[in-house]
Protein backbone atom coordinates (compact mmCIF):
# COMPACT_ATOMS: atom_id res chain seq x y z
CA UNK A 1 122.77 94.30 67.09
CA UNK A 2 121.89 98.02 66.71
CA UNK A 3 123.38 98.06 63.01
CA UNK A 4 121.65 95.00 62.08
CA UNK A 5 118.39 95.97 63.20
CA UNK A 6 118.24 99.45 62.51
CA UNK A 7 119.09 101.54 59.38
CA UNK A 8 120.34 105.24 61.30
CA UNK A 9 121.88 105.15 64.31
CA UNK A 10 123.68 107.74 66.45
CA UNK A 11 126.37 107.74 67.20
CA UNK A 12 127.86 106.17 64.78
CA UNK A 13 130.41 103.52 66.25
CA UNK A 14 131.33 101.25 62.89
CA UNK A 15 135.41 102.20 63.41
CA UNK A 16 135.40 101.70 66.85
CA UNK A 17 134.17 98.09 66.66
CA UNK A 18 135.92 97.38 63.07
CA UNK A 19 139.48 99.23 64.50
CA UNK A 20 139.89 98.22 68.09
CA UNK A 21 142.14 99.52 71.04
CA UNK A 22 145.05 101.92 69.81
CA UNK A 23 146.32 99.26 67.71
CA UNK A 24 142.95 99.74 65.03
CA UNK A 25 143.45 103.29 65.53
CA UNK A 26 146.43 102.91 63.83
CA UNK A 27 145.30 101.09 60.66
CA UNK A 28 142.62 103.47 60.61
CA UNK A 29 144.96 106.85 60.34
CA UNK A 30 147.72 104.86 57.96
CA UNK A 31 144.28 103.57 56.00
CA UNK A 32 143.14 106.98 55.28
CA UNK A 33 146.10 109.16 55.70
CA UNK A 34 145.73 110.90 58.48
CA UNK A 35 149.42 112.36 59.81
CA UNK A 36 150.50 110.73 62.85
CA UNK A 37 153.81 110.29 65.08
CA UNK A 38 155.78 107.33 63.14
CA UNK A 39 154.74 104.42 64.62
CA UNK A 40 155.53 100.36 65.07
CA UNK A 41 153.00 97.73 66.09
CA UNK A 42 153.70 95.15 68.08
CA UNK A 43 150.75 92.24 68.81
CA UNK A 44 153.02 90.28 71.14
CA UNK A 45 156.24 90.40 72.85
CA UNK A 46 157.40 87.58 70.47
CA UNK A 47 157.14 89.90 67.63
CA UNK A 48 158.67 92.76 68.99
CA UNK A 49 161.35 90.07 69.03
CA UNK A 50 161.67 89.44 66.01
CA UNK A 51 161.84 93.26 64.74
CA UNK A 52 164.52 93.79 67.60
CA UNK A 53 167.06 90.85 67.82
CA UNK A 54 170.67 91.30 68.99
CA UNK A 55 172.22 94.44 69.25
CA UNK A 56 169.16 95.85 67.26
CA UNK A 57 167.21 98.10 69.69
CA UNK A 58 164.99 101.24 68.97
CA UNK A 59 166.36 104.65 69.77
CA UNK A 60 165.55 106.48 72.57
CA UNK A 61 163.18 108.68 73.71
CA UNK A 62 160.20 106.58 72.28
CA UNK A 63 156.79 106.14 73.60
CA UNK A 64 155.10 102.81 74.04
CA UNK A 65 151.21 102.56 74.38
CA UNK A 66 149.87 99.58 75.43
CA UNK A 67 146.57 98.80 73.25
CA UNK A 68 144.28 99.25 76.01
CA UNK A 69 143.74 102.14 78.53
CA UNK A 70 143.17 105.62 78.56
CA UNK A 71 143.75 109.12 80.65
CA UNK A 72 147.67 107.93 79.79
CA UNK A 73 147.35 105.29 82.27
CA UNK A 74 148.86 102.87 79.50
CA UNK A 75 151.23 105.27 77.94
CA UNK A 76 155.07 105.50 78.88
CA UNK A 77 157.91 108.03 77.81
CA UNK A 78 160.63 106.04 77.49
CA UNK A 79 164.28 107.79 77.88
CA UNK A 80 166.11 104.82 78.84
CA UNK A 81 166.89 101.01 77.58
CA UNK A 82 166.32 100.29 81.78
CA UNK A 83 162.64 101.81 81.49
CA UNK A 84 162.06 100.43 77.63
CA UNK A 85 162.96 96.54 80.02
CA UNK A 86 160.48 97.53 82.50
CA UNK A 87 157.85 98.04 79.96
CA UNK A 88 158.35 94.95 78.16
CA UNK A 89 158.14 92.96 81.29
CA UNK A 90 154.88 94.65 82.04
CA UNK A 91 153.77 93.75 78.64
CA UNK A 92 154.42 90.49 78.96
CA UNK A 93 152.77 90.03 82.50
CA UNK A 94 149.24 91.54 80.57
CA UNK A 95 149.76 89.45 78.33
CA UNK A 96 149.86 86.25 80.42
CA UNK A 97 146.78 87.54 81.66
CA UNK A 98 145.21 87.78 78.15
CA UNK A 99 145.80 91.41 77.29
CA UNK A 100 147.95 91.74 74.45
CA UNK A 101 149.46 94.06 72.03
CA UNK A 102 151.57 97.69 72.12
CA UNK A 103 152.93 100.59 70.34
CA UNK A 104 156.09 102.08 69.75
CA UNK A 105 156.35 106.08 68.84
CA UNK A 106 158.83 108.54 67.77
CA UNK A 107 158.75 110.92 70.78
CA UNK A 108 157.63 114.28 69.43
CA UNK A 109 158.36 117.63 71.94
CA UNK A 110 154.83 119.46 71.59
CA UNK A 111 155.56 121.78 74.10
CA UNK A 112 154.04 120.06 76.89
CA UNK A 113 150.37 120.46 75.71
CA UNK A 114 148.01 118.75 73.10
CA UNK A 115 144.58 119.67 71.33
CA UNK A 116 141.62 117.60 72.38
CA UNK A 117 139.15 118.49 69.51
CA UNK A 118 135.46 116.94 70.44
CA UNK A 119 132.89 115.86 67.69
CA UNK A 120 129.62 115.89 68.44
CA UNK A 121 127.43 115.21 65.66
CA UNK A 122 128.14 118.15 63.26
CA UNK A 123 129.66 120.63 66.12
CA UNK A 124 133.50 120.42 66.80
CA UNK A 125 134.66 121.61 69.77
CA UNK A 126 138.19 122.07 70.60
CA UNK A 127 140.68 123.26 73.71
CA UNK A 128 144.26 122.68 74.86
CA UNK A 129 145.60 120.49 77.92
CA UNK A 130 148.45 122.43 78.77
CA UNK A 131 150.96 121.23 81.65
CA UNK A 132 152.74 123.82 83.56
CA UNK A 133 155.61 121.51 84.76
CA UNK A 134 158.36 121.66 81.71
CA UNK A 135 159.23 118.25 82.83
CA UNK A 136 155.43 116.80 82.27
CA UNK A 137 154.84 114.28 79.80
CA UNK A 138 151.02 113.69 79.83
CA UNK A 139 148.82 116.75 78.94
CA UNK A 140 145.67 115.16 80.19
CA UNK A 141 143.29 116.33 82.66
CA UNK A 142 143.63 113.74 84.93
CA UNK A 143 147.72 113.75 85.07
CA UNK A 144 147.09 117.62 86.53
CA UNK A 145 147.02 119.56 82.96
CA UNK A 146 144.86 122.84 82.94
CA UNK A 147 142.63 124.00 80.21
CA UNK A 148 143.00 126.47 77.48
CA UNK A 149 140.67 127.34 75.10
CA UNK A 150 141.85 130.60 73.37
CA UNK A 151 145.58 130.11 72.88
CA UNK A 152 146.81 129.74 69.13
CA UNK A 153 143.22 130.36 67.12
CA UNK A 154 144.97 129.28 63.64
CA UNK A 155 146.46 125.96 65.11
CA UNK A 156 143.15 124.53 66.44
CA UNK A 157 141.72 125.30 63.39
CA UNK A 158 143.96 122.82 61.55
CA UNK A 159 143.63 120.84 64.36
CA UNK A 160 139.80 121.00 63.24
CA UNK A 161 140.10 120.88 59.93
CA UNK A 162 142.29 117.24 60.37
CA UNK A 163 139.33 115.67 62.63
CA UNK A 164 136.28 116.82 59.78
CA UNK A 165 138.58 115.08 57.64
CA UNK A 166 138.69 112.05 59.64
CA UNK A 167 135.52 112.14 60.34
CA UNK A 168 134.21 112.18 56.72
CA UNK A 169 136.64 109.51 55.77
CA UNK A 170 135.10 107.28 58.87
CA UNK A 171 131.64 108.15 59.97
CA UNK A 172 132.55 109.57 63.64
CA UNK A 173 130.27 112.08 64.79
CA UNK A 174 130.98 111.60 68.80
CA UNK A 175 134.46 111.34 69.98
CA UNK A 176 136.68 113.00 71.67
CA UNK A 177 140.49 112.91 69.55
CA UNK A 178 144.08 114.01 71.01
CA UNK A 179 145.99 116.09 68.56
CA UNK A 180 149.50 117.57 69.14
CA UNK A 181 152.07 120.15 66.81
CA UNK A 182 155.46 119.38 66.84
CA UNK A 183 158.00 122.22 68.11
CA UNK A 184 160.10 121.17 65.47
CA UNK A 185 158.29 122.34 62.56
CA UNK A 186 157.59 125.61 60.78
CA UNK A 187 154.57 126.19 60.08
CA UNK A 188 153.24 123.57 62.37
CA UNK A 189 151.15 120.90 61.65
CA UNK A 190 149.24 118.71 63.57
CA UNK A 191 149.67 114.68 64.00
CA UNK A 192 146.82 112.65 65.55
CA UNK A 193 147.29 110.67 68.87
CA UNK A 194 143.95 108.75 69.70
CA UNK A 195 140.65 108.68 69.41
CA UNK A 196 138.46 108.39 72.42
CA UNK A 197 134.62 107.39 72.49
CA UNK A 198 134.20 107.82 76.42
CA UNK A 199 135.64 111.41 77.07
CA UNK A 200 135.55 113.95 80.13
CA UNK A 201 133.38 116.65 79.84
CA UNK A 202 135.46 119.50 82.25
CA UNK A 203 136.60 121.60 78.80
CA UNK A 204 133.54 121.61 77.26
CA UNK A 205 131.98 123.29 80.20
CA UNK A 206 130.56 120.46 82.12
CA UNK A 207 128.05 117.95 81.43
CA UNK A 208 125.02 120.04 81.40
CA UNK A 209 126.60 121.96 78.28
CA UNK A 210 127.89 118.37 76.91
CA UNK A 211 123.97 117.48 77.10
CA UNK A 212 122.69 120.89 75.38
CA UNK A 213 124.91 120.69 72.67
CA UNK A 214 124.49 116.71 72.14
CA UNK A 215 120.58 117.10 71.72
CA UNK A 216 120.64 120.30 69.60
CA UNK A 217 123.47 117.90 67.49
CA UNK A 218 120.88 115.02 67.59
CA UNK A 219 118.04 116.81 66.34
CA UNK A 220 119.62 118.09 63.40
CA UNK A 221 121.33 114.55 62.84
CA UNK A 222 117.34 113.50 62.41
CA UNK A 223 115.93 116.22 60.83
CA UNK A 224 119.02 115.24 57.71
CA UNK A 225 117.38 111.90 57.65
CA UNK A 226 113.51 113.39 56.17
């Protein structure tokens, strides 16, 4: 209703409604070619059938990510063909309830920490979620991570400079996106997990500084328009 009634509007929310749940999010890095962990979509349980029949199974560790969620409450590390059962039957249960639809991604060590880089407008702002516990899989806030924002200087930068990319490809200017750098490589490079458009607030200071820099971001968002 906003886009058909007005010709500027912040913030700008076209991808979100055009590429859905983690599913769209998908289409929209493998659309514009934005790196991300290698990953298989799977609309129904009766199509992850049909890729996996027989003996045919996916190798282990994966991750599955249900399309819906967030905070990791839909995402699973899966090290074993017991666990990968249990998350099928869950998917199947949502999706007798009318919830539908998962992921399946090449588990990448990142050293038990990711890069939440937050756009907002024309100001990026970036930090790590770093888990103590070796044995952690989620590096979110709410799953007990802690919050760094001065460790590896170069790597948020590229971190950075893979969201403005994004971001000019797709017209975000207020999300918060979930990077991470696989321990594997040399030098590293980052891969893009999600994008969120409802995000916590705790790394960027709280949500009196959220506010500050939002309207500061919002006034020169207008002033671009004259």
């Amino acid at each position: 209703m906003a886009r058909d009634n007005c010709p500027n509007i912040f913030p700008n929310y076209d991808v979100r409604f055009r590429y859905p749940g983690k599913i769209g999010q998908t289409r929209l890095f493998r659309e514009n070619s934005i790196p991300h962990p290698p990953t298989k979509i799977f609309k129904s349980i009766e199509s992850y059938k049909r890729c996996y029949q027989g003996p045919h199974v996916p190798s282990l560790p994966l991750v599955i990510k249900f399309d819906w969620g967030g905070e990791g409450d839909t995402v699973f590390l899966v090290k074993s063909y017991r666990e990968l059962e249990t998350c099928l039957e869950h998917a199947a249960k949502c999706e007798n309830s009318g919830q539908s639809g998962f992921l399946i991604q090449d588990y990448i060590p990142s050293g038990n920490r990711s890069l939440r880089v937050v756009v907002i407008g024309d100001c990026f702002k970036s930090y790590w979620r770093s888990c103590a516990d070796q044995n952690a899989f989620h590096a979110s806030l709410s799953k007990g991570a802690g919050v760094d924002w001065s460790s590896d200087p170069g790597l948020k930068e590229r971190g950075e400079t893979l969201v403005a990319e994004l971001c000019h490809k797709s017209g975000i200017n207020l999300a918060g996106m979930d990077l991470i750098f696989p321990e594997s490589e040399s030098p590293k490079k980052p891969l893009m997990l999600e994008i969120n458009y409802f995000f916590g607030r705790i790394g960027l200071g709280g949500s009196q500084e959220y506010y500050r820099i939002l309207r500061k971001a919002i006034k020169r968002w207008i002033a671009s328009l004259i």
